[in-house]
Protein backbone atom coordinates (compact mmCIF):
# COMPACT_ATOMS: atom_id res chain seq x y z
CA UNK A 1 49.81 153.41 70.70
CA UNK A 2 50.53 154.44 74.04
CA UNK A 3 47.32 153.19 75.42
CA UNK A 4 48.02 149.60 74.06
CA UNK A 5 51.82 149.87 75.48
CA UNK A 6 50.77 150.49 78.71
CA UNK A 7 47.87 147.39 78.46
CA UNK A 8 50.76 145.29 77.03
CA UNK A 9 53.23 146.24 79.92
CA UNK A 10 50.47 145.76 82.90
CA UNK A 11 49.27 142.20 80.90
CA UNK A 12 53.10 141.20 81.38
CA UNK A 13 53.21 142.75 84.94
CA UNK A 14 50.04 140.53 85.84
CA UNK A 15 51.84 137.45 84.16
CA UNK A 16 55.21 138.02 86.06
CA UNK A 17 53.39 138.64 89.25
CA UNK A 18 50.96 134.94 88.41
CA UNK A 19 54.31 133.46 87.56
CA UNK A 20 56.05 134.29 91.08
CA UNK A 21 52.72 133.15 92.83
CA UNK A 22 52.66 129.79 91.09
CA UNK A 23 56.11 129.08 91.57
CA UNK A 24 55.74 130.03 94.88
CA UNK A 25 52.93 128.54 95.68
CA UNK A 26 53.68 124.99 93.83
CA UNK A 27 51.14 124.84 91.12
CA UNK A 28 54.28 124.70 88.30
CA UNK A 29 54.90 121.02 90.24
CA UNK A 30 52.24 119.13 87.56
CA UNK A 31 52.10 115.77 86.78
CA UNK A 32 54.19 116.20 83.46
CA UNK A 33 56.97 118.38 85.41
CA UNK A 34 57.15 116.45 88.29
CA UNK A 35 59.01 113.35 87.13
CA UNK A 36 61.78 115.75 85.58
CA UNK A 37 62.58 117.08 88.52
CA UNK A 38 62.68 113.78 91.01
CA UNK A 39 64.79 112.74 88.07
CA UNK A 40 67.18 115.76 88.08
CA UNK A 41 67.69 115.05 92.09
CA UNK A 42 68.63 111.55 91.89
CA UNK A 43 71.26 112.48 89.25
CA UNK A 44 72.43 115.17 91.81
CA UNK A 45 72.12 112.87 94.60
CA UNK A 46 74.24 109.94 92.79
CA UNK A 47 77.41 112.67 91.28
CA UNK A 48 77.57 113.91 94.82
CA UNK A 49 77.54 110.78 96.56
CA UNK A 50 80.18 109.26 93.87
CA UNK A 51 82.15 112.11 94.35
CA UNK A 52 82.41 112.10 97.90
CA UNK A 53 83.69 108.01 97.32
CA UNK A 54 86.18 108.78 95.16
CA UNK A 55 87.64 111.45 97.39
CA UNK A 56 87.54 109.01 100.32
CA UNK A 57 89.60 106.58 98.21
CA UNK A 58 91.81 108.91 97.12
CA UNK A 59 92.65 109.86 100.60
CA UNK A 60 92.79 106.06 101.41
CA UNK A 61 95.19 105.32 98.52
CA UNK A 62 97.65 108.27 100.05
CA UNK A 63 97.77 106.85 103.42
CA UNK A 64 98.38 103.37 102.20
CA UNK A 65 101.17 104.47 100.22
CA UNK A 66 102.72 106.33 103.29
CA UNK A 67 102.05 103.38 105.09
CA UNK A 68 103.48 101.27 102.34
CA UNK A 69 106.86 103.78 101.81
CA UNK A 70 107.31 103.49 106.03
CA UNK A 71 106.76 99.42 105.89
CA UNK A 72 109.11 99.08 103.04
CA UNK A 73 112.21 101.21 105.36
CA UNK A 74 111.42 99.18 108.13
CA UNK A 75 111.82 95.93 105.89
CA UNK A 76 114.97 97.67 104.65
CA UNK A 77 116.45 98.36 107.71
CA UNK A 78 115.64 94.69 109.50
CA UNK A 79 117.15 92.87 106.34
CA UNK A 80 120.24 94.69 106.99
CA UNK A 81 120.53 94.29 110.80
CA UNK A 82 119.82 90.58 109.87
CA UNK A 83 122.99 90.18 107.19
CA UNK A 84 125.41 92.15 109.89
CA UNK A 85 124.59 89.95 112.27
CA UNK A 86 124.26 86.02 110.27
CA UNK A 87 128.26 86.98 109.46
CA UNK A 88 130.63 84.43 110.69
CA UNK A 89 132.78 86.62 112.20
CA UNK A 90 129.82 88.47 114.10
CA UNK A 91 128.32 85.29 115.12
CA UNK A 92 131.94 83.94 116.58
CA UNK A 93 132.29 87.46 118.70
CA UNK A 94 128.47 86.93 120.01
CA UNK A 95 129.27 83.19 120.99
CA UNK A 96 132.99 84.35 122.82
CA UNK A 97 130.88 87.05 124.38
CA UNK A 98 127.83 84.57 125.72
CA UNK A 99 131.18 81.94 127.03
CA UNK A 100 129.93 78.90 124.65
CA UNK A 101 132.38 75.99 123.82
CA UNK A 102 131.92 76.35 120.33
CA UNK A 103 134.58 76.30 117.61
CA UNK A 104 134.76 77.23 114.14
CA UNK A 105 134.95 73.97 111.80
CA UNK A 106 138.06 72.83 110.70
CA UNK A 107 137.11 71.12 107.31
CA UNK A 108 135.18 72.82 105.21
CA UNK A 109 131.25 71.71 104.45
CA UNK A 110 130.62 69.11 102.18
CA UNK A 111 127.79 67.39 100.53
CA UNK A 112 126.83 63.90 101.47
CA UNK A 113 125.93 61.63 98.57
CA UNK A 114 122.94 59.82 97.69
C-alpha cells in the first residue's frame, strides 16, 4: 500500500506541477475558455466604469447644492435690501439727500376708468 501511496502522491505532484506550467504558460486560454474570460472583463470593465460615474455625480450633486444653498442667501439677502429701500419713507430721505424738487402726492392714487 505504501508503494501505490507514494505513486499516487508523485502522479498528483506531476499534475500540480503540469497545472502551474499550463497556467503559466497559457495553454488553459482554449477556444472554449477564452470567451468566458473576455466576457468576465467587460463586466469588470463596465461596474468599474459605472461606478466611477456615479461617484462623479454624486460629487456634482453636492457642489450644486452648496452652490444652490449660497445662491438662495444671496437671493435672500438682495430681496431684502430691495424692500428697505422701495419704502416711501426711504425713498423721500434718498431724494432730500440727492436735492430733487420732488414732493410727496397730496391726493391719494386713483384708478382711471375705461
Amino acid at each position: 500500500m505504501t508503494v501505490m501511496k507514494t505513486e499516487d502522491d508523485k502522479r498528483i505532484k506531476k499534475d500540480d506541477a503540469n497545472f502551474i506550467v499550463s497556467f503559466f504558460g497559457g495553454k488553459f486560454l482554449n477556444i472554449k475558455i477564452l470567451p468566458f474570460i473576455i466576457y468576465c472583463f467587460a463586466l469588470a470593465i463596465i461596474y468599474i466604469t459605472l461606478n466611477l460615474k456615479a461617484t462623479a455625480a454624486q460629487l456634482q450633486m453636492s457642489k450644486n447644492e452648496r452652490t444652490l444653498v449660497n445662491l438662495k442667501a444671496d437671493y435672500t439677502s438682495k430681496a431684502a435690501q430691495l424692500e428697505a429701500r422701495s419704502k416711501r419713507g426711504e425713498v423721500e430721505a434718498r431724494l432730500k439727500a440727492l436735492g430733487s424738487s420732488v414732493k410727496a402726492p397730496k391726493e391719494p392714487a386713483r384708478e382711471v376708468a375705461k
